[in-house]
N, C-alpha and C. Protein backbone atom coordinates (compact mmCIF):
# COMPACT_ATOMS: atom_id res chain seq x y z
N UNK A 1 122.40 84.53 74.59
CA UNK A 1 123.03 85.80 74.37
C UNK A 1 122.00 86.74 73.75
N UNK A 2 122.04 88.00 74.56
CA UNK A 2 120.71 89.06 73.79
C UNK A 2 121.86 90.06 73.14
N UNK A 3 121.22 90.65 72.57
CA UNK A 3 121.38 91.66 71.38
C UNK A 3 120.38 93.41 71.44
N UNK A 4 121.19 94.53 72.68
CA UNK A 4 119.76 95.75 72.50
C UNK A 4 120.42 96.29 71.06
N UNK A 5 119.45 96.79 70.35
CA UNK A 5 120.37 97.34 69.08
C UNK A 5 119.65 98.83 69.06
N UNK A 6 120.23 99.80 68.85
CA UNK A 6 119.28 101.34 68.84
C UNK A 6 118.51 101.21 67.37
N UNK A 7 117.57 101.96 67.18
CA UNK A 7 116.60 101.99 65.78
C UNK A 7 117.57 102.75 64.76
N UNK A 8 118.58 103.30 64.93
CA UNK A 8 119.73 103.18 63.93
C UNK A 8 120.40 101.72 63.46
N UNK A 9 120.03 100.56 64.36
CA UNK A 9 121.03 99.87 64.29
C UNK A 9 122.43 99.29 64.68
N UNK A 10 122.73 100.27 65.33
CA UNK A 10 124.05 99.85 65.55
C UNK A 10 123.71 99.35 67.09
N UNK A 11 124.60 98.64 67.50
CA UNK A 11 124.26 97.62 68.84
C UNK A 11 124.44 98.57 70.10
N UNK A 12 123.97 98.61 70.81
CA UNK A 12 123.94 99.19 72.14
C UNK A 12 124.63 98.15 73.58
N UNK A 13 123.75 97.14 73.64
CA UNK A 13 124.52 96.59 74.55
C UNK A 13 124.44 94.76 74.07
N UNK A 14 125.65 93.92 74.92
CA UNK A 14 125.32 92.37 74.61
C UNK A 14 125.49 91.96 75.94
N UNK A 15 124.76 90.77 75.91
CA UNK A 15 124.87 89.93 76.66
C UNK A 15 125.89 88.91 76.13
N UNK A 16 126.80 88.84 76.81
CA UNK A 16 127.22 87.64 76.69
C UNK A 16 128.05 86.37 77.85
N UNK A 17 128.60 85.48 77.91
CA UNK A 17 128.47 84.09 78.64
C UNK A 17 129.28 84.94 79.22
N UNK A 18 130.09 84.83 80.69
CA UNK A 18 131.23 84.93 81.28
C UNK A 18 132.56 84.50 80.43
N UNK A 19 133.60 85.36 80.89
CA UNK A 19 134.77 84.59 80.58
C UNK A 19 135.87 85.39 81.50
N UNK A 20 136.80 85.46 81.57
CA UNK A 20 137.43 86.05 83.18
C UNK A 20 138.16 87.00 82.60
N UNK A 21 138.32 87.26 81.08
CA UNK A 21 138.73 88.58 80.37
C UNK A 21 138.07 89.47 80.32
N UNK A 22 136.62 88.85 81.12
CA UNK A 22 135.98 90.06 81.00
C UNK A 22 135.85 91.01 82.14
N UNK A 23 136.47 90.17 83.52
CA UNK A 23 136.83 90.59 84.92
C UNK A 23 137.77 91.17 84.83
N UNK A 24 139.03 90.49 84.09
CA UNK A 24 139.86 91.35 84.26
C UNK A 24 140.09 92.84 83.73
N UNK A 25 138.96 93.05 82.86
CA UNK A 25 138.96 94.26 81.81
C UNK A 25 138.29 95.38 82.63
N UNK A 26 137.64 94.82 83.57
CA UNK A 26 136.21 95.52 84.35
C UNK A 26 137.23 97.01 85.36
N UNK A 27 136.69 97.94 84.74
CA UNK A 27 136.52 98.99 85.39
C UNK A 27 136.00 99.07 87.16
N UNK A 28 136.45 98.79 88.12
CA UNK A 28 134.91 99.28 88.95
C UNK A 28 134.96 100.21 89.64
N UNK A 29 133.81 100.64 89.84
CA UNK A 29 133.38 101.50 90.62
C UNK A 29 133.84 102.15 92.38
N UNK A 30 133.79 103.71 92.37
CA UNK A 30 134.61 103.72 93.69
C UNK A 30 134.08 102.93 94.71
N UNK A 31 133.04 102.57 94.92
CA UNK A 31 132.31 101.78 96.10
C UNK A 31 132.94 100.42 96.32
N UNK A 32 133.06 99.53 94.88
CA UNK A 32 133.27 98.09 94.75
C UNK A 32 134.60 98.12 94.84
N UNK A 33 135.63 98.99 94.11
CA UNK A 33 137.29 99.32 94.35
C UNK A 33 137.90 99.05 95.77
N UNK A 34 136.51 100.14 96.45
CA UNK A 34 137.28 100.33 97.90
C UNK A 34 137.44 98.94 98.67
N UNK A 35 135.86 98.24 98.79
CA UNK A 35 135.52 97.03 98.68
C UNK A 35 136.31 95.91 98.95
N UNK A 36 136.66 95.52 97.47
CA UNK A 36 137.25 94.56 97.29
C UNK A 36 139.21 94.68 97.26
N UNK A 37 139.28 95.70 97.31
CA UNK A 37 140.81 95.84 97.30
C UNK A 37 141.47 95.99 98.75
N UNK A 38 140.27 97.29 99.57
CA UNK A 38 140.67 96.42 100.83
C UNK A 38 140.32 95.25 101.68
N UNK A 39 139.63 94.39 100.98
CA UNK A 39 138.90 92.99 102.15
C UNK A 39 139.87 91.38 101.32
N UNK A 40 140.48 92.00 99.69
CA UNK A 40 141.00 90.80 99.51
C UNK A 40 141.74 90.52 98.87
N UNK A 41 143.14 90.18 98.69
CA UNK A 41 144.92 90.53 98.32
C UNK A 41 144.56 90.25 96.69
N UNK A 42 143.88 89.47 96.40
CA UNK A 42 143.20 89.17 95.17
C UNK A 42 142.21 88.89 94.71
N UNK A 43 141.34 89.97 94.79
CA UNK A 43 139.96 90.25 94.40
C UNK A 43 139.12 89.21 92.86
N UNK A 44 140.09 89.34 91.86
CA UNK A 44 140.04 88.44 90.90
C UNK A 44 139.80 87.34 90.99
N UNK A 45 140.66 86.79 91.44
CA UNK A 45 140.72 85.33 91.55
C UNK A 45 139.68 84.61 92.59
N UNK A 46 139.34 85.71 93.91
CA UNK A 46 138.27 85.49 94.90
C UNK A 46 137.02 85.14 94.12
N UNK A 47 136.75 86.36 93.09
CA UNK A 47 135.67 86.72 92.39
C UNK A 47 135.40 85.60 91.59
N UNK A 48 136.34 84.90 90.66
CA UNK A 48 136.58 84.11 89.38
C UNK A 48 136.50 82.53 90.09
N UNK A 49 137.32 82.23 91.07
CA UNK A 49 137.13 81.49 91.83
C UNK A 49 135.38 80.73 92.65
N UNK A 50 134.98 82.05 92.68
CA UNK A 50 133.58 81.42 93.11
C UNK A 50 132.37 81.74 92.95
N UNK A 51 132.12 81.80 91.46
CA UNK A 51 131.32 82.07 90.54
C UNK A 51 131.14 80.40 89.95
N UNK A 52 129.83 80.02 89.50
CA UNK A 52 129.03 79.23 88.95
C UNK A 52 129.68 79.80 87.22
N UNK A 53 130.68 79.92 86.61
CA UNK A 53 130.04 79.96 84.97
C UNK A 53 129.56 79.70 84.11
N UNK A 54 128.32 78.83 84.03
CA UNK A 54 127.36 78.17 84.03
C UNK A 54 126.02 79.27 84.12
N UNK A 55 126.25 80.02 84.93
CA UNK A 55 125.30 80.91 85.64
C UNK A 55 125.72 81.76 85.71
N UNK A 56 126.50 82.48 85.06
CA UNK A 56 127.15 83.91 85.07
C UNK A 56 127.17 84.57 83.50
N UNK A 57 126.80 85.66 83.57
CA UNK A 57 126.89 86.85 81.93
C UNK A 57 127.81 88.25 82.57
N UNK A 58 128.26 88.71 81.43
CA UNK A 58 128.98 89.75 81.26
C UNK A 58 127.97 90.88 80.21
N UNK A 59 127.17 91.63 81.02
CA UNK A 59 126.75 92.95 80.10
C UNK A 59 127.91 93.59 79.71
N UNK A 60 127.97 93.97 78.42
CA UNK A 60 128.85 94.80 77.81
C UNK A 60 127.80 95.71 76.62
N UNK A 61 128.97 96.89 76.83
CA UNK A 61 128.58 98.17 76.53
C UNK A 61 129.56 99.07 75.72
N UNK A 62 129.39 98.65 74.53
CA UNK A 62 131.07 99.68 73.57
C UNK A 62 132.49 98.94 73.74
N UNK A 63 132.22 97.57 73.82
CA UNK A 63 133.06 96.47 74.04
C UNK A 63 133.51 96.91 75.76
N UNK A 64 132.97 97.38 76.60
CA UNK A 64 133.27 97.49 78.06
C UNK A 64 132.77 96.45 79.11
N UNK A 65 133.51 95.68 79.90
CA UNK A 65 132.31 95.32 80.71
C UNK A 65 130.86 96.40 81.78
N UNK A 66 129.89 96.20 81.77
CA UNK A 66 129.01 97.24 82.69
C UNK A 66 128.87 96.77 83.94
N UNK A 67 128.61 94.96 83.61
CA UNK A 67 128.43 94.43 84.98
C UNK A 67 128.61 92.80 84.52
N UNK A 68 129.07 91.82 85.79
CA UNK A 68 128.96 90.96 86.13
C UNK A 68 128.37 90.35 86.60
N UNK A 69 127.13 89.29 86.81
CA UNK A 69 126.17 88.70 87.47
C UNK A 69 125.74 87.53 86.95
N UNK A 70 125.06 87.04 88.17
CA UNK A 70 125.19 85.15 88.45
C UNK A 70 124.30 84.91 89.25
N UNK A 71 124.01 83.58 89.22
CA UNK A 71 123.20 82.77 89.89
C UNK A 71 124.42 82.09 90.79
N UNK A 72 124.58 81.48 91.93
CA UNK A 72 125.21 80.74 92.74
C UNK A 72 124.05 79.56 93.39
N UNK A 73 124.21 78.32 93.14
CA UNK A 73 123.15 77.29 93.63
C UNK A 73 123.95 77.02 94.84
N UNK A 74 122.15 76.84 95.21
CA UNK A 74 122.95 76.16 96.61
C UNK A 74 122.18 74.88 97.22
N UNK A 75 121.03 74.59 96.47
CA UNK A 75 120.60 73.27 96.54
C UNK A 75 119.04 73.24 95.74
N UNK A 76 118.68 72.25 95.16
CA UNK A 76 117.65 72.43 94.57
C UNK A 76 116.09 73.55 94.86
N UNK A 77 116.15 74.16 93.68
CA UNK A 77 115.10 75.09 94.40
C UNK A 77 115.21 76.43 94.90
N UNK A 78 116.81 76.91 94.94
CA UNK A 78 117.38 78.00 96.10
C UNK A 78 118.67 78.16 95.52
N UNK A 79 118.60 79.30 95.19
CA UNK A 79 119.88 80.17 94.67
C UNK A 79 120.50 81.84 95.58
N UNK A 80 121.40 82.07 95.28
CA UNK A 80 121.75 83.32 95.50
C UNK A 80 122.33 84.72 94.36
N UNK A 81 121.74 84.60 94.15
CA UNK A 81 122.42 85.96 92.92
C UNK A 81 123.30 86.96 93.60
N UNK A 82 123.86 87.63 92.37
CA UNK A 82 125.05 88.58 93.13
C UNK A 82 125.53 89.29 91.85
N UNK A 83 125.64 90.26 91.78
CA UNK A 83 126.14 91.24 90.52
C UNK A 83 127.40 92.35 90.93
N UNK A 84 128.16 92.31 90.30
CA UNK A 84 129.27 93.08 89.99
C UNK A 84 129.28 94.20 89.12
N UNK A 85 129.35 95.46 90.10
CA UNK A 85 129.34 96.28 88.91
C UNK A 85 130.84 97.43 88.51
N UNK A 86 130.66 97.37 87.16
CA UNK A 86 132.00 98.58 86.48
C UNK A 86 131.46 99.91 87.07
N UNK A 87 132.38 100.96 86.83
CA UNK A 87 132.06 102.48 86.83
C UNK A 87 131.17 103.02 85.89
N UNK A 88 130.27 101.98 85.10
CA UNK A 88 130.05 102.18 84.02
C UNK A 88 128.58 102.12 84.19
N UNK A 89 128.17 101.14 85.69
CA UNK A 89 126.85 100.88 85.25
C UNK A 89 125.32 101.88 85.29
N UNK A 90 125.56 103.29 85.62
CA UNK A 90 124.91 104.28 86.31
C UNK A 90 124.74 104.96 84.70
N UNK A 91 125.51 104.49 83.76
CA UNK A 91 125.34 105.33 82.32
C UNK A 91 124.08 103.72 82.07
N UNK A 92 123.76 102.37 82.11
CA UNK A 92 123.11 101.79 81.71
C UNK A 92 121.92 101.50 82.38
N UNK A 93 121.41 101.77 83.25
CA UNK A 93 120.46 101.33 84.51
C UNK A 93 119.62 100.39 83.83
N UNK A 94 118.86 100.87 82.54
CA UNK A 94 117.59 100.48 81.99
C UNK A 94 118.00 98.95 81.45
N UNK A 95 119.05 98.86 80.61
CA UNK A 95 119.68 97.82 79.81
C UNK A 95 120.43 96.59 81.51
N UNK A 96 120.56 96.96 82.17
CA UNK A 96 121.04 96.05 83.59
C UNK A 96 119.69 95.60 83.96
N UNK A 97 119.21 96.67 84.22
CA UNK A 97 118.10 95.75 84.64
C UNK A 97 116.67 94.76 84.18
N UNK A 98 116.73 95.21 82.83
CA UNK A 98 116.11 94.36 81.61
C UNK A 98 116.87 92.93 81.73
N UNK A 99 118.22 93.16 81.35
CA UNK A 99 119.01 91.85 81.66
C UNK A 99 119.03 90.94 82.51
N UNK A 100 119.02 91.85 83.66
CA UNK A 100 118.76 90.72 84.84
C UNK A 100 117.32 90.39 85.13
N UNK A 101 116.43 91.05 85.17
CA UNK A 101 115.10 90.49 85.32
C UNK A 101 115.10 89.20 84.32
N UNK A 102 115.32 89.36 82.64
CA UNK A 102 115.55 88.23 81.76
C UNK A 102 116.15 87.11 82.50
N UNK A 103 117.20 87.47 83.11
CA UNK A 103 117.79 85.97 83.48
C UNK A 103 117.30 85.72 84.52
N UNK A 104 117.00 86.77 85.60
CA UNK A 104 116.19 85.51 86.47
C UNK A 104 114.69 84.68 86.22
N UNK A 105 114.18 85.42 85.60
CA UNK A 105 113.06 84.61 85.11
C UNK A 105 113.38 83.25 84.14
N UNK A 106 114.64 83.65 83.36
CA UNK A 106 115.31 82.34 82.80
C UNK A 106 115.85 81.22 83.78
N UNK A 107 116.04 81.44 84.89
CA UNK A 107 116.70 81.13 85.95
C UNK A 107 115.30 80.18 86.47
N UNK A 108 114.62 81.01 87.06
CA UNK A 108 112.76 80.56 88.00
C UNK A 108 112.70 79.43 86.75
N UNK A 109 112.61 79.27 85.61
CA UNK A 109 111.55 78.77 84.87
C UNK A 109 112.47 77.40 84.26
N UNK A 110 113.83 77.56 84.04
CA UNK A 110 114.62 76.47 83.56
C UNK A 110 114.80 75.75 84.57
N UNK A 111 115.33 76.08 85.70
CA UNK A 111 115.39 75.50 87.02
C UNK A 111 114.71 75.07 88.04
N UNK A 112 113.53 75.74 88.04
CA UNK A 112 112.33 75.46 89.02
C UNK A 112 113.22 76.09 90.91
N UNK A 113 113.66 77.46 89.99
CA UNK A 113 114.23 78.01 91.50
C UNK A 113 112.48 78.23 92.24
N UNK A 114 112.68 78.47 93.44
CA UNK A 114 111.58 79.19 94.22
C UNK A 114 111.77 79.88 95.13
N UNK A 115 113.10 80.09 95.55
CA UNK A 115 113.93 81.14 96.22
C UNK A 115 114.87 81.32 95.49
N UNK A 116 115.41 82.88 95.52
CA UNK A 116 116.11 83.82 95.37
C UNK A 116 116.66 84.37 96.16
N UNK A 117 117.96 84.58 96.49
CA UNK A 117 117.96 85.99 97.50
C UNK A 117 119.79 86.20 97.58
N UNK A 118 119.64 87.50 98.02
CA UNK A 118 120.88 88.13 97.34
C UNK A 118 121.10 88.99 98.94
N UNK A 119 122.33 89.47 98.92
CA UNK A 119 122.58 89.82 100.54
C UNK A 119 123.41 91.57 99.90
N UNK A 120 122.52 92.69 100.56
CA UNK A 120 123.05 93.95 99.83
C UNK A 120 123.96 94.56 101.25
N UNK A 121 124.93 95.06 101.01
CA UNK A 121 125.64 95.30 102.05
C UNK A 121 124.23 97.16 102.60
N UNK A 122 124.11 97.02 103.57
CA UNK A 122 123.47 98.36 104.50
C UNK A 122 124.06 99.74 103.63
N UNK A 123 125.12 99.60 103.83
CA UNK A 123 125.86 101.30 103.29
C UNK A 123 125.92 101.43 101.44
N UNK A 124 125.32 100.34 101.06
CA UNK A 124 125.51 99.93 99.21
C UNK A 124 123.94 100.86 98.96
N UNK A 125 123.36 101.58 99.04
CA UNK A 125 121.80 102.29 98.89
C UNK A 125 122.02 101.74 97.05
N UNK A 126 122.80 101.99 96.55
CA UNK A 126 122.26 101.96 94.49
C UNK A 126 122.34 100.66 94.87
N UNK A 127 122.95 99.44 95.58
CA UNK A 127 122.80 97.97 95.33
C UNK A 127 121.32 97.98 95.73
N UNK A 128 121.10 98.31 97.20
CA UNK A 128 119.55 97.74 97.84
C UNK A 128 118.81 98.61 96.65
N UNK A 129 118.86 99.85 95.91
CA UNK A 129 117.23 100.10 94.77
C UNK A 129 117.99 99.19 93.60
N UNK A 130 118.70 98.54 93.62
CA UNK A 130 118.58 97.42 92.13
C UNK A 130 118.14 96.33 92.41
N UNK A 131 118.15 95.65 94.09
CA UNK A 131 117.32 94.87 94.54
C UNK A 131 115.96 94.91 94.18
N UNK A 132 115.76 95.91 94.81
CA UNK A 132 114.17 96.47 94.96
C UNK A 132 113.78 96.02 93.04
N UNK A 133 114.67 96.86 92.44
CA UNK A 133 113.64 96.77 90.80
C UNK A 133 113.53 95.41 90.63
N UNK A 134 114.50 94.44 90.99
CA UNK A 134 114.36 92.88 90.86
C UNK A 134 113.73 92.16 91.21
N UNK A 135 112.38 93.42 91.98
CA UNK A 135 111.77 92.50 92.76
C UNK A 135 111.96 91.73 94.09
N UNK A 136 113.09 92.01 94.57
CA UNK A 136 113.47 91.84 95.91
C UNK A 136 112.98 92.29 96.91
N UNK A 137 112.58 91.52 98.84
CA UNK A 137 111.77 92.14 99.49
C UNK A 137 112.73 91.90 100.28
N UNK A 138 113.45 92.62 101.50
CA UNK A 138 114.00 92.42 102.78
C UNK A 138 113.21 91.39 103.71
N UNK A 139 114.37 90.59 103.95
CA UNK A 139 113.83 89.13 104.56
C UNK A 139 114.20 89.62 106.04
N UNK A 140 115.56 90.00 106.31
CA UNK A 140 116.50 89.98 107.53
C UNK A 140 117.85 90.94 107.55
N UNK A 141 117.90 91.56 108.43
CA UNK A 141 118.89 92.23 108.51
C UNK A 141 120.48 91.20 109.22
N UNK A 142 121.30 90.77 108.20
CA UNK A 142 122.58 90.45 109.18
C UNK A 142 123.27 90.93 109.26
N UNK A 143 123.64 91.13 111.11
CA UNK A 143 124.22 91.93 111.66
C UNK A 143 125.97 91.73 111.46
N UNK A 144 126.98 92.31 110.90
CA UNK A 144 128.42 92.08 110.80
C UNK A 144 128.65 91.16 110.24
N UNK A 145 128.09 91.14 109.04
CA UNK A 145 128.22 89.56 108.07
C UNK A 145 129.35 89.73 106.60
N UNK A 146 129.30 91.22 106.56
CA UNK A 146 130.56 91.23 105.55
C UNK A 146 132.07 91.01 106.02
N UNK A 147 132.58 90.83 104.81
CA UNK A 147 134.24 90.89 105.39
C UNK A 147 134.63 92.24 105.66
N UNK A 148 133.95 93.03 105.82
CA UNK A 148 134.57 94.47 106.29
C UNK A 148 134.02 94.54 107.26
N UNK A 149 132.70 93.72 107.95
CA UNK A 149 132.01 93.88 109.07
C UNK A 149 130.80 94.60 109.20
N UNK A 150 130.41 95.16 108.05
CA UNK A 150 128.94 95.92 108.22
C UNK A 150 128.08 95.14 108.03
N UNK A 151 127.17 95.87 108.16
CA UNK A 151 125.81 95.05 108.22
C UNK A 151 125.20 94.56 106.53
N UNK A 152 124.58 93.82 106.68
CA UNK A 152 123.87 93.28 105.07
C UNK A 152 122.47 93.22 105.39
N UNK A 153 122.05 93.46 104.72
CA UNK A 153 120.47 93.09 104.19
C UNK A 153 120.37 91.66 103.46
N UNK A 154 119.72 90.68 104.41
CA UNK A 154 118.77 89.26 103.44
C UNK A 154 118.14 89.91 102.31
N UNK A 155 118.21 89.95 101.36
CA UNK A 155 116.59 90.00 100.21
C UNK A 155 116.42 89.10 99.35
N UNK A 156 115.03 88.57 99.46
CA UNK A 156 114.57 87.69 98.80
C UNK A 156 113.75 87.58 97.84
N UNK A 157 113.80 86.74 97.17
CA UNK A 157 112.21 86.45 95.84
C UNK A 157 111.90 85.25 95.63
N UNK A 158 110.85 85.17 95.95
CA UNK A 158 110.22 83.97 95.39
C UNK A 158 109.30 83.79 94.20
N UNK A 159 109.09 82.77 93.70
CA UNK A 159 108.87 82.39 92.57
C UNK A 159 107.30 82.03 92.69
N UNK A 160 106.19 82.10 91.41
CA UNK A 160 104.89 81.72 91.85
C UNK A 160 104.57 80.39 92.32
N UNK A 161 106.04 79.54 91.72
CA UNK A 161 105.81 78.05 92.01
C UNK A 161 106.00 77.76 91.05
């Protein structure tokens, strides 16, 4: 669990473990709303359901959730990440993505991942540049791979070894 605190002191943002109060509290965003409310009768439980918590944090921000994100294994060596974001996360950019770079490098180095890769839906542009800061490179374009049917972007990272 991290701790940003401003040079006043008072806390800015936490990291902390998953817990599904913190899904259910989550604000999101018009993009992820439209999303997930029309592709699934219960978005929650989809979400909560198939998440690693083990491998999942809740950024919070003024006791808010900002975002949700995880590692998903899928066999030694090779993961998939995936982040959830509130309406909130465009006020934190700097503090999200500090966070997540932290954990995946916590991720590469506890685990001995050597692939990464995360699938950004085509029409998501703020998902594919949070890829990009993560260090993510476009592997493959798949064609009609969401549940709404658009297209996704492969992106990947690998690890030095």
């Amino acid at each position: 669990m991290t701790f940003i605190s401003h040079p006043s002191g008072r806390l800015l943002h936490q990291l902390l473990p998953y817990r599904k109060s913190h899904l259910i509290a989550m604000e999101l965003g018009p993009y992820e709303e439209q999303h997930y409310m029309r592709n699934f009768d219960d978005y929650i439980s989809y979400v909560d359901n198939s998440l690693f918590e083990e491998f999942t944090y809740t950024l919070m921000a003024r006791g808010k959730p900002i975002c949700i994100f995880g590692l998903r294994p899928y066999w030694q060596g090779v993961g998939e990440v995936w982040l959830l974001p509130s309406k909130y996360i465009d006020q934190h950019p700097i503090a999200v993505v500090k966070e997540c770079r932290g954990f995946l490098e916590e991720m590469i180095y506890e685990y001995g991942i050597v692939r990464l890769q995360i699938a950004v839906c085509v029409a998501n542009v703020t998902a594919y540049k949070f890829a990009k800061a993560l260090y993510f490179k476009e592997e493959s374009l798949m064609a009609k791979f969401g549940p709404e049917g658009e297209d996704y972007h492969m992106m990947v990272r690998f690890s030095d070894g």
